[in-house]
N, C-alpha and C. Protein backbone atom coordinates (compact mmCIF):
# COMPACT_ATOMS: atom_id res chain seq x y z
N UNK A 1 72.36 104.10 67.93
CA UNK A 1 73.37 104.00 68.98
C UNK A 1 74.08 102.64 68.94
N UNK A 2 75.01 102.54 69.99
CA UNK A 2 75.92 101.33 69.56
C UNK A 2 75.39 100.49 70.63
N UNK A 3 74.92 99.30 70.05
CA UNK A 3 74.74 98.19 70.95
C UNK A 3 75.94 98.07 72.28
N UNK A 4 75.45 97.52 73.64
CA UNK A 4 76.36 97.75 74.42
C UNK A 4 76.79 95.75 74.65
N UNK A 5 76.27 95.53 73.94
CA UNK A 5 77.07 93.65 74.27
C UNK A 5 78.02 93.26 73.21
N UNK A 6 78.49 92.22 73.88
CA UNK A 6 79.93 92.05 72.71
C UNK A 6 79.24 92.10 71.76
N UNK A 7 80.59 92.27 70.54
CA UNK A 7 80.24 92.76 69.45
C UNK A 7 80.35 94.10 68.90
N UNK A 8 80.02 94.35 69.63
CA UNK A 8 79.78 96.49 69.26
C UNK A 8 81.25 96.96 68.83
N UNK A 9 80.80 98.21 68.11
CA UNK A 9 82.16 98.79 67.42
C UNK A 9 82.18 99.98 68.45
N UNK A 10 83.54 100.24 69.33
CA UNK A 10 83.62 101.78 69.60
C UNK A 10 84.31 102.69 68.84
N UNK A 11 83.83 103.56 68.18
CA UNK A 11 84.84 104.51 67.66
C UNK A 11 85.55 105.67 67.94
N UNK A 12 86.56 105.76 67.79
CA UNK A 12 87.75 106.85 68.32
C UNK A 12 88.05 108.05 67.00
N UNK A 13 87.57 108.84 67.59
CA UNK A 13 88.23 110.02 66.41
C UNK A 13 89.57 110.57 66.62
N UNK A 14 90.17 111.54 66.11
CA UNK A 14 91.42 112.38 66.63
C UNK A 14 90.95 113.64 66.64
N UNK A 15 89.60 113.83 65.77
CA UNK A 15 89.01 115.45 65.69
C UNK A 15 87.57 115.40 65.43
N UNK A 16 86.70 116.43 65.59
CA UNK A 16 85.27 116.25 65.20
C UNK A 16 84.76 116.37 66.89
N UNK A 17 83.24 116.07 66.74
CA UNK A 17 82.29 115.97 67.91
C UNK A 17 81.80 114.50 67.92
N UNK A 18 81.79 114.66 69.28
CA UNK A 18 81.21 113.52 69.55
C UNK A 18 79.72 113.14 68.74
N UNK A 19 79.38 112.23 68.14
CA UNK A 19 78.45 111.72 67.86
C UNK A 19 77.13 110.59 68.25
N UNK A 20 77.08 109.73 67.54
CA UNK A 20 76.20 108.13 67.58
C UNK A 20 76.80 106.80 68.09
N UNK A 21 78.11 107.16 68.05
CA UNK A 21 78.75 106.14 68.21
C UNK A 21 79.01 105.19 67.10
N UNK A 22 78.53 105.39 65.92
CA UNK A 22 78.15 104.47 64.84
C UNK A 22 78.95 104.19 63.93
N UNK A 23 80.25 105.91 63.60
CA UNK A 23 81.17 105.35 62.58
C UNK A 23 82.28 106.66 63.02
N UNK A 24 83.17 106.76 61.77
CA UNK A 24 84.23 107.52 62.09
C UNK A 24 83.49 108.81 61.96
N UNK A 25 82.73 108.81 61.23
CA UNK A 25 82.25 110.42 60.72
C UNK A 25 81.44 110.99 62.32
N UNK A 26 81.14 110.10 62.75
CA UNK A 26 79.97 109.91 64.16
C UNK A 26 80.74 109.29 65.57
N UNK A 27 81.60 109.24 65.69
CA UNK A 27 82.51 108.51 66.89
C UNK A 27 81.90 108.98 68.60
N UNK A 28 82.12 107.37 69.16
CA UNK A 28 81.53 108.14 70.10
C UNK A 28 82.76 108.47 71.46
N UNK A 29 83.93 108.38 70.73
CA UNK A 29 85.02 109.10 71.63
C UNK A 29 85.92 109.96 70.17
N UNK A 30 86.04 111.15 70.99
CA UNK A 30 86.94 111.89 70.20
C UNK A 30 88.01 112.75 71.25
N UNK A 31 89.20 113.10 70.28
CA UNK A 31 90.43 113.32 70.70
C UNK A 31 91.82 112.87 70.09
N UNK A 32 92.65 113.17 70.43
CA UNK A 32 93.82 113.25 69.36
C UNK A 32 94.98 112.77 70.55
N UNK A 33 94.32 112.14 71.91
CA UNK A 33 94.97 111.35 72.66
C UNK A 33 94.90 110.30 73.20
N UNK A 34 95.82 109.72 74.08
CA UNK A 34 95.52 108.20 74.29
C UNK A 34 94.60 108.10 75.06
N UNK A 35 93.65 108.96 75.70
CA UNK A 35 92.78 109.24 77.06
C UNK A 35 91.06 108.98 75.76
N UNK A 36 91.00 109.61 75.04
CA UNK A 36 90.41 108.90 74.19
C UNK A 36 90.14 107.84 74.08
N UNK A 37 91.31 106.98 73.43
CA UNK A 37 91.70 105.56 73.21
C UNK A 37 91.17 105.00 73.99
N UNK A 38 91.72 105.37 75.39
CA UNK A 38 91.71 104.37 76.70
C UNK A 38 90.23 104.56 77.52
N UNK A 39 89.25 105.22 77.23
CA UNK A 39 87.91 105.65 77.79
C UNK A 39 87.03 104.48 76.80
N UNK A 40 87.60 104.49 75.67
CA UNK A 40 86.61 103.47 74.49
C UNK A 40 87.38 102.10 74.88
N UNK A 41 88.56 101.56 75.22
CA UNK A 41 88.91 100.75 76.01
C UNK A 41 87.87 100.20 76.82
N UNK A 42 87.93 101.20 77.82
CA UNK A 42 87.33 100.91 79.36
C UNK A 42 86.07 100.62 78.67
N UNK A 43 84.96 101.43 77.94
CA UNK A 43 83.41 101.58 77.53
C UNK A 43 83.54 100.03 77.16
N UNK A 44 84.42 99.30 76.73
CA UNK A 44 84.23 98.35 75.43
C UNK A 44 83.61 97.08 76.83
N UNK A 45 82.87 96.15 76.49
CA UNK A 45 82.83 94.72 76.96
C UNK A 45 83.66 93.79 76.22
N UNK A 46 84.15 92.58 76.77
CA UNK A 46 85.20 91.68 76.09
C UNK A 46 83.99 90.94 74.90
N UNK A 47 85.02 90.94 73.76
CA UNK A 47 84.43 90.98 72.71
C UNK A 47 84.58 91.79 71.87
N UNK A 48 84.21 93.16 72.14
CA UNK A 48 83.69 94.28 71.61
C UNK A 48 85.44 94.53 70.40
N UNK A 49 84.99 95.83 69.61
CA UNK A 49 86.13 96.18 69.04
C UNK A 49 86.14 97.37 69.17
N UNK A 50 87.15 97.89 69.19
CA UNK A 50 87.99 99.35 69.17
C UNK A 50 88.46 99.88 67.90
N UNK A 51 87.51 100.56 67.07
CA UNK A 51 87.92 101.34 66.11
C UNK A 51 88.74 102.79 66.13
N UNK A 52 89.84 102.96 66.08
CA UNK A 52 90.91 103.86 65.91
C UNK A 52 90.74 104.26 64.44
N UNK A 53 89.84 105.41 64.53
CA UNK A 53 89.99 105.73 62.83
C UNK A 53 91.17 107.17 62.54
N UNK A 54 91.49 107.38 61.45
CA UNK A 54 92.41 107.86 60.45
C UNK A 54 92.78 108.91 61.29
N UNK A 55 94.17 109.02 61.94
CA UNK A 55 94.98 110.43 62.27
C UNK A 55 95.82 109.80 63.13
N UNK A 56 96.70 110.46 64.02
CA UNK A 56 97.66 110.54 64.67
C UNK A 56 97.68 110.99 66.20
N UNK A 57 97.82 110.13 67.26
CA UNK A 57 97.37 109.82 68.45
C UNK A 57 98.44 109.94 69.48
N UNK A 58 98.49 111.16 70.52
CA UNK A 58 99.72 111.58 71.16
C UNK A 58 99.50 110.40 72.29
N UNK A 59 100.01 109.50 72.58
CA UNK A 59 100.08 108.82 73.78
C UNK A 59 101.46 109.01 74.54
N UNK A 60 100.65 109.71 76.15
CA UNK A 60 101.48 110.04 76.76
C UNK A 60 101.25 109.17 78.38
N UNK A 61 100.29 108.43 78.37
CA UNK A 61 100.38 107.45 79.31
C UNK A 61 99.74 106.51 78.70
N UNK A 62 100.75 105.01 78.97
CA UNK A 62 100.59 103.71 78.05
C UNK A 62 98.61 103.43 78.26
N UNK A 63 98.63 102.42 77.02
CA UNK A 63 96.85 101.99 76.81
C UNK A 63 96.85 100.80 77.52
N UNK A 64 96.16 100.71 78.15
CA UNK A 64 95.64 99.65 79.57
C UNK A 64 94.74 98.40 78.37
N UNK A 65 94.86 97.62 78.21
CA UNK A 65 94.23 96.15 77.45
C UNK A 65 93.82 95.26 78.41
N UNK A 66 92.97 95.07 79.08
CA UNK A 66 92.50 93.76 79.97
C UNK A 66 91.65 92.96 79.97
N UNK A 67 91.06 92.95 78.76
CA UNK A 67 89.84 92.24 78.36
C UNK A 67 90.12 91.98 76.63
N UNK A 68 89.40 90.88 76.10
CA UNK A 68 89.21 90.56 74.80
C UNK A 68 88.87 91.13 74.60
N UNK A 69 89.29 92.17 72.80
CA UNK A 69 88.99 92.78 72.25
C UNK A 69 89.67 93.00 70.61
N UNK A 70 89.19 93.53 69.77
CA UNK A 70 90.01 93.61 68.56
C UNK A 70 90.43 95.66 68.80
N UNK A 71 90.99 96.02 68.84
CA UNK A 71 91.81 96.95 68.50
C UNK A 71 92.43 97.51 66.96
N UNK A 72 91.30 98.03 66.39
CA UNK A 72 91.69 98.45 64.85
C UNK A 72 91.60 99.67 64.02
N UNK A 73 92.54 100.03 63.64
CA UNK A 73 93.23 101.36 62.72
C UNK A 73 92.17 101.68 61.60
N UNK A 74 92.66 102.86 60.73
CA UNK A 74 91.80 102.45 59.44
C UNK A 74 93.03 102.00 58.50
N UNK A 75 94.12 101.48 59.23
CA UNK A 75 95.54 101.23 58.38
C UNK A 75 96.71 101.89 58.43
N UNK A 76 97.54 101.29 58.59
CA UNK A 76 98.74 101.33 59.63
C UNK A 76 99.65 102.70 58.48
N UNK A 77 99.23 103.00 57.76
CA UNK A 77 99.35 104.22 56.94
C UNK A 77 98.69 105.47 57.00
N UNK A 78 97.38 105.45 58.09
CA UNK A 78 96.94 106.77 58.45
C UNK A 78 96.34 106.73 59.66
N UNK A 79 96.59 105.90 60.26
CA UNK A 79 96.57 105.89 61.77
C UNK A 79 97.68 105.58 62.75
N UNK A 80 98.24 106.50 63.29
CA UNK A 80 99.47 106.02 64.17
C UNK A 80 99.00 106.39 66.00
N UNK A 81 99.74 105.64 66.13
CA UNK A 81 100.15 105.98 67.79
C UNK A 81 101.14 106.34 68.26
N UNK A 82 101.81 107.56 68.75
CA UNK A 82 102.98 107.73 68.93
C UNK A 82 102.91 108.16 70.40
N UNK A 83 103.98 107.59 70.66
CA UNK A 83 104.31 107.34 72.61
C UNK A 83 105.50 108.73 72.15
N UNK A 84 105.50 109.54 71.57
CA UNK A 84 106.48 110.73 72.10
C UNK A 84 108.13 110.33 72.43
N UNK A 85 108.22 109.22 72.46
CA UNK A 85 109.46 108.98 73.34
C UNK A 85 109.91 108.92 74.42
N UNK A 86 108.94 109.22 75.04
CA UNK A 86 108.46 108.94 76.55
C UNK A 86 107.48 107.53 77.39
N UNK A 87 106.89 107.28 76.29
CA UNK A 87 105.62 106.64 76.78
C UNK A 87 105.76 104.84 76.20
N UNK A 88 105.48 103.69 76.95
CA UNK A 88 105.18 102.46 76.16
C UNK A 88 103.66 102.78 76.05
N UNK A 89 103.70 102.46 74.45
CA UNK A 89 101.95 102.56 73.70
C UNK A 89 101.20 101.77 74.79
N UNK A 90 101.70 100.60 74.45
CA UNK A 90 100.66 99.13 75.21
C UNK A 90 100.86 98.10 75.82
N UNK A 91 99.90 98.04 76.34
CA UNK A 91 99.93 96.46 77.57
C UNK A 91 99.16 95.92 77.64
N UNK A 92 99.32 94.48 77.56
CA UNK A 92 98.22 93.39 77.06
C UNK A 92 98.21 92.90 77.99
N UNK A 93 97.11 92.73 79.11
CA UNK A 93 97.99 91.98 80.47
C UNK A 93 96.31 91.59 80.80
N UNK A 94 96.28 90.41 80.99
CA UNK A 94 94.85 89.98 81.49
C UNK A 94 95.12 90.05 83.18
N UNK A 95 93.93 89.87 83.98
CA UNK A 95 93.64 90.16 85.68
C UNK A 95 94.25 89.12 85.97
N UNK A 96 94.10 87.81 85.59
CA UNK A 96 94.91 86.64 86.34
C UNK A 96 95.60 85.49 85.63
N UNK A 97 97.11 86.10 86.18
CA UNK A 97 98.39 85.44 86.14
C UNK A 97 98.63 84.31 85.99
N UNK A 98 97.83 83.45 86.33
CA UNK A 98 97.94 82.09 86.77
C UNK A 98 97.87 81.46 85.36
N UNK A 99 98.97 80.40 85.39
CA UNK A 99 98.99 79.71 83.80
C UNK A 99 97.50 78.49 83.58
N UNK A 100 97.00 79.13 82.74
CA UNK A 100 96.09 77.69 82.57
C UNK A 100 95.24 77.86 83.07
N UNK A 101 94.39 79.34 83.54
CA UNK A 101 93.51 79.31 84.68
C UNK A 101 92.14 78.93 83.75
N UNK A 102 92.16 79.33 82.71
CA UNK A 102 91.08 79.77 81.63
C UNK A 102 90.33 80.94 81.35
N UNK A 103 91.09 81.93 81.99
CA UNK A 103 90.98 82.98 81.98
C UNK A 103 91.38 84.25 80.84
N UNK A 104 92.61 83.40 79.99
CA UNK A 104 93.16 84.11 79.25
C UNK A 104 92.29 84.71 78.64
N UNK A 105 93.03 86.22 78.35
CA UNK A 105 92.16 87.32 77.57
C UNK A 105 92.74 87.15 75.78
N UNK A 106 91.82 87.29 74.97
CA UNK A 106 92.62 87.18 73.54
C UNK A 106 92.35 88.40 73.10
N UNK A 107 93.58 89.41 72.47
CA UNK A 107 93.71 90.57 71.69
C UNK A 107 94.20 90.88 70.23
N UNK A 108 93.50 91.14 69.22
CA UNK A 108 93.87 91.51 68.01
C UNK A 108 94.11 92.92 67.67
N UNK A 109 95.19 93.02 67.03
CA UNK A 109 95.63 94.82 67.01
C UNK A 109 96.06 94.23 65.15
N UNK A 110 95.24 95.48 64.68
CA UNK A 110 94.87 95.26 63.38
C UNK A 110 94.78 96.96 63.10
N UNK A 111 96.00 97.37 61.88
CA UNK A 111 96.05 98.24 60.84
C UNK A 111 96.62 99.48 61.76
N UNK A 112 97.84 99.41 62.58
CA UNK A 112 97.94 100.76 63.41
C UNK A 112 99.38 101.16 63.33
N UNK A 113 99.99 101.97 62.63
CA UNK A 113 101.57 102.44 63.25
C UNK A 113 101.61 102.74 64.67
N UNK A 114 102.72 101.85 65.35
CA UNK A 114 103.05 102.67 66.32
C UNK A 114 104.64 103.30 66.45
N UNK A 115 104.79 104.32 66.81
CA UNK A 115 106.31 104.94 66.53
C UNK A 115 106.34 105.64 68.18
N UNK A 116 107.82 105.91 68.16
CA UNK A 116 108.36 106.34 69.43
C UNK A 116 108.08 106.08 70.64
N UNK A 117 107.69 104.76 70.68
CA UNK A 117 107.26 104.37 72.25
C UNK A 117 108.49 103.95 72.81
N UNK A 118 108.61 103.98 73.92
CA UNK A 118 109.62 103.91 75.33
C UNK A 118 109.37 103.36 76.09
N UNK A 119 109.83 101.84 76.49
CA UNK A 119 109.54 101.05 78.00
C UNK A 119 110.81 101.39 78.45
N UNK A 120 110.57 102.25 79.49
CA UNK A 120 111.94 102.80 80.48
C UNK A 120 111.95 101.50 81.68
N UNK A 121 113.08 101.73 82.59
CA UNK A 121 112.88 100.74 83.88
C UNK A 121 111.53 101.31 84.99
N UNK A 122 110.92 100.71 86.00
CA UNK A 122 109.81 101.73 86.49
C UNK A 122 111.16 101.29 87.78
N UNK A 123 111.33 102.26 89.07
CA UNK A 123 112.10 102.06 89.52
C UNK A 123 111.27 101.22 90.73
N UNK A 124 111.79 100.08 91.01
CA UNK A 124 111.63 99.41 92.41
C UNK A 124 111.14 98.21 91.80
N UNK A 125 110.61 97.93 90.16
CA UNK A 125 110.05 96.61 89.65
C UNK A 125 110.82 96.03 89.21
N UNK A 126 111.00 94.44 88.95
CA UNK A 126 111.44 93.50 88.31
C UNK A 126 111.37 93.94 86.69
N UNK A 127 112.46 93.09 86.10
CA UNK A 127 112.17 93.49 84.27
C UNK A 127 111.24 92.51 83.81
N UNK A 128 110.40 93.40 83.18
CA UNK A 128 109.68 92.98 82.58
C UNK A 128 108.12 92.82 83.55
N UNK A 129 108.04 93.04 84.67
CA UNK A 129 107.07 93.01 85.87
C UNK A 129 106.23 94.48 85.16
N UNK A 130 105.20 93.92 85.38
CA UNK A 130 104.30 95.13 84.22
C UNK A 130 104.55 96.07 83.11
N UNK A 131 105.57 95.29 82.59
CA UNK A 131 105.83 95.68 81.14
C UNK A 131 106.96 96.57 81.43
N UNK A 132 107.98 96.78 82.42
CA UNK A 132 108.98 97.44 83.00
C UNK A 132 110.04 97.18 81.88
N UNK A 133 110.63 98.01 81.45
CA UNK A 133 111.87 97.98 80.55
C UNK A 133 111.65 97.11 79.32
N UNK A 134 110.50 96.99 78.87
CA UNK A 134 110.18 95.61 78.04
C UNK A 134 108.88 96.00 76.78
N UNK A 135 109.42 96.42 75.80
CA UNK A 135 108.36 96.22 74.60
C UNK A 135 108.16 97.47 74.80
N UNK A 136 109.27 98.53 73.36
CA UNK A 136 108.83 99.62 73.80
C UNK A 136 107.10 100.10 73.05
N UNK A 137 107.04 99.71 71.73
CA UNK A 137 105.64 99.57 71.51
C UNK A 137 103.99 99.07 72.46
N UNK A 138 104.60 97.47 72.65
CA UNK A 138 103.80 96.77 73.08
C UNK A 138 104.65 95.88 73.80
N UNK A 139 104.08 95.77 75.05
CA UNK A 139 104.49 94.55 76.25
C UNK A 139 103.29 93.90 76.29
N UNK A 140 103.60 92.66 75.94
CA UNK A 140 101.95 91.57 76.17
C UNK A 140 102.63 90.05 77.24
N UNK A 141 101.46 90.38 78.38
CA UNK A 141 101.70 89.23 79.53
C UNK A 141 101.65 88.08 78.84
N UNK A 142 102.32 87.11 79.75
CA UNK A 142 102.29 85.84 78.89
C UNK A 142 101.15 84.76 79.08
N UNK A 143 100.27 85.15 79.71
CA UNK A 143 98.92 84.61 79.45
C UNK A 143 97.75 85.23 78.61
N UNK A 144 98.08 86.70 78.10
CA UNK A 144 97.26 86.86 76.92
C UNK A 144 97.52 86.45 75.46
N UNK A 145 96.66 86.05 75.04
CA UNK A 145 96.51 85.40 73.64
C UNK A 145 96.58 86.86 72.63
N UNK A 146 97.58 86.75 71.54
CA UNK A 146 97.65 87.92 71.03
C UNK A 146 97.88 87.68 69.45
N UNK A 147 97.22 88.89 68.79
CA UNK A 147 97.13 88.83 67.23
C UNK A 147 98.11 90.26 66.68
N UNK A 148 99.19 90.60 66.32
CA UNK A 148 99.35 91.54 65.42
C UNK A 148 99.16 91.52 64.11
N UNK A 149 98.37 92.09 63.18
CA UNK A 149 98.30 92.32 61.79
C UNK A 149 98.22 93.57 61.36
N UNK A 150 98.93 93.54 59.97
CA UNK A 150 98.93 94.21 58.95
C UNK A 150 99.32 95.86 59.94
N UNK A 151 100.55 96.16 61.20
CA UNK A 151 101.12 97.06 62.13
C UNK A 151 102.43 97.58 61.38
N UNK A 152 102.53 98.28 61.47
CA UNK A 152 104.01 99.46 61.38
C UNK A 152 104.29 99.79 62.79
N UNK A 153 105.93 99.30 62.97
CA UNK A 153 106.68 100.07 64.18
C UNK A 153 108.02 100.10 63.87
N UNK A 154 108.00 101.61 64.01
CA UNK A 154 109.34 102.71 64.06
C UNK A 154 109.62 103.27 65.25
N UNK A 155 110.92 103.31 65.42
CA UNK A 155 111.50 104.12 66.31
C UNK A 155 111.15 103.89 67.58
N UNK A 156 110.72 102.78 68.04
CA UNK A 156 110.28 102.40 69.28
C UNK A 156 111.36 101.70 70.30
N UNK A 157 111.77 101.84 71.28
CA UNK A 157 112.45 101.72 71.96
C UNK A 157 112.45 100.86 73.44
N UNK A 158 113.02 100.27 74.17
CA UNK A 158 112.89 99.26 75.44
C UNK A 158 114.42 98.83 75.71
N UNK A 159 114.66 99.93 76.91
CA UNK A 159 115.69 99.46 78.08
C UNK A 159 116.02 98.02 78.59
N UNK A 160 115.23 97.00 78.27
CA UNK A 160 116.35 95.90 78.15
C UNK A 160 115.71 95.01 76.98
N UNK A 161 114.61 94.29 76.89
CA UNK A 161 113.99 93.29 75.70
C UNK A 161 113.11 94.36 74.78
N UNK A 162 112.92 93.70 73.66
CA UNK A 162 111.75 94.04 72.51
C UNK A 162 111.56 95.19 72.36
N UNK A 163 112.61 95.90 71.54
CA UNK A 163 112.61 96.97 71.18
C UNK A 163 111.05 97.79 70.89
N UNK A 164 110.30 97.32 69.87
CA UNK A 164 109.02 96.83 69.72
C UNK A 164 107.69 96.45 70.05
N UNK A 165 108.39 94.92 70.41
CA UNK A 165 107.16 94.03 70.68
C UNK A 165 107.82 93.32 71.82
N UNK A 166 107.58 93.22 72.85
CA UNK A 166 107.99 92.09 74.05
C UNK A 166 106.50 91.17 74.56
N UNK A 167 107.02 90.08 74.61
CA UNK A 167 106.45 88.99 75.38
C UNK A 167 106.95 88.27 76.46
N UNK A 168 106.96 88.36 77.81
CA UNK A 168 107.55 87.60 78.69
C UNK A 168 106.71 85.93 79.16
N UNK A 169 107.41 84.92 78.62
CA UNK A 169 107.16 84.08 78.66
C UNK A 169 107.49 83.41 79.90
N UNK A 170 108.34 83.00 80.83
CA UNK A 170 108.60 82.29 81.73
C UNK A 170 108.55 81.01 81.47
N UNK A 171 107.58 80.97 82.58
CA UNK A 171 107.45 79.41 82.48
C UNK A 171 105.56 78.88 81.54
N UNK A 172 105.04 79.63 80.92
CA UNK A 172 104.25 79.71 80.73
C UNK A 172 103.93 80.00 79.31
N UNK A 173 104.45 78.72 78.49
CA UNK A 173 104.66 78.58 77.11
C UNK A 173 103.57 78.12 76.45
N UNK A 174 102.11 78.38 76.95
CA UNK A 174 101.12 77.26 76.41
C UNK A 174 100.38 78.41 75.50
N UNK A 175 100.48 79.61 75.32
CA UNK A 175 99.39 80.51 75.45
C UNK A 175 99.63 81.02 73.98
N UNK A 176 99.05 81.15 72.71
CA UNK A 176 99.87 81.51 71.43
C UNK A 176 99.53 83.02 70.82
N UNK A 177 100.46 83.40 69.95
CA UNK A 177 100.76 85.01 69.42
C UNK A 177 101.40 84.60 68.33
N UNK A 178 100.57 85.65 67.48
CA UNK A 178 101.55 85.62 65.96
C UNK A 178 101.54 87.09 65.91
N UNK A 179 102.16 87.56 65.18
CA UNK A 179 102.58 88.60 64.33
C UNK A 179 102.83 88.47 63.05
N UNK A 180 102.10 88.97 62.06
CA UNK A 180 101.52 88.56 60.51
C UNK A 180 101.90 90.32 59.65
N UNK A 181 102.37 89.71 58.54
CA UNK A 181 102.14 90.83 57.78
C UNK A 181 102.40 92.32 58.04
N UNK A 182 103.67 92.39 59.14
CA UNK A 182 103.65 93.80 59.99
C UNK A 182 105.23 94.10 59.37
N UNK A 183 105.62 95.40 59.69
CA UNK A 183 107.13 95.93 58.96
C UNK A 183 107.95 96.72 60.68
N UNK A 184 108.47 96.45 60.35
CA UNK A 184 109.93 96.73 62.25
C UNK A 184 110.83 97.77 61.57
N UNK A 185 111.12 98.57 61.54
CA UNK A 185 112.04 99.78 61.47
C UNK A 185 112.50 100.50 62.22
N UNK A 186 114.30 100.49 62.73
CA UNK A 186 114.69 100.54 63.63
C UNK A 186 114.14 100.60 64.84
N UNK A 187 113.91 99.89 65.31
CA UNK A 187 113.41 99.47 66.81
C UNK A 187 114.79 99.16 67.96
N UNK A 188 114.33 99.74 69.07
CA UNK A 188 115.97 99.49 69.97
C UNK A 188 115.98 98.74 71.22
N UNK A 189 116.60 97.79 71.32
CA UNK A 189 116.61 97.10 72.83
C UNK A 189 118.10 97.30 73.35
């Protein structure tokens, strides 16, 4: 079974039975949606990693990120996430706002296409106020610490910033993100 302290791998299938928790062949979340995803999310402790192994992942309500974690594909060539055209994939948003608290959460997203995600306006929020109109892939708060590698995003879309990838910075420039080794294909703001 999978150790439950940081460290531990959760694994996500798209098909199969639930298993050991131990590998793709054995996953101990399966499904071919983001409710999947987001249950091995929640299971994970900060630390932990999120294995997304090989297939194609209907996300139809965005993936909740609030804790350190690595988030990883078996490669951004046979694992995708697709928001439908409806949906923003993700949100990187740690519990507290406050610049400098020491709280920041750090996230690595490693080996995943994401295609057709959509940050629409939410009506009655500010832009960019929980990822509102902003990053149609991925919206990451500006106090989480963030890693993209070796990602594919197509066709992803956001009603006013980051077609893509959005970061709302403000006033709160201390906190660092790279994006390494990833490919952008038509993306729309």
């Amino acid at each position: 079974p999978v150790q439950a302290g940081p460290g531990a791998i959760r694994y996500v299938s798209a098909t199969g039975t639930v298993g050991s928790g131990t590998s793709c062949a054995s996953p101990g979340f399966v499904g071919s949606s983001g409710t999947a995803i987001q249950s091995a999310i929640d299971a994970a402790n900060s630390g932990d990693a999120v294995r997304i192994c090989a297939g194609t992942y209907s996300i139809s309500t965005r993936l909740e990120v609030a804790k350190s974690l690595t988030i990883e594909g078996d490669g951004a060539s046979v694992t995708t996430l697709d928001g439908l055209g409806t949906t923003q994939i993700m949100i990187i948003q740690d519990n507290n706002l406050t610049p400098n608290s020491g709280s920041e959460i750090t996230v690595d997203v490693i080996g995943l296409s994401f295609i057709n995600g959509y940050a629409a306006a939410i009506p009655g929020v500010g832009e960019c106020v929980d990822g509102n109109r902003c990053g149609g892939a991925i919206y990451i708060e500006s106090e989480s610490n963030f890693g993209i590698t070796n990602c594919f995003f197509k066709n992803n879309y956001a009603n006013f910033i980051g077609g893509a990838v959005a970061r709302f910075i403000g006033n709160y420039q201390t906190v660092p993100g790279w994006i390494t080794n990833s490919t952008f294909e038509s993306n729309t703001a």
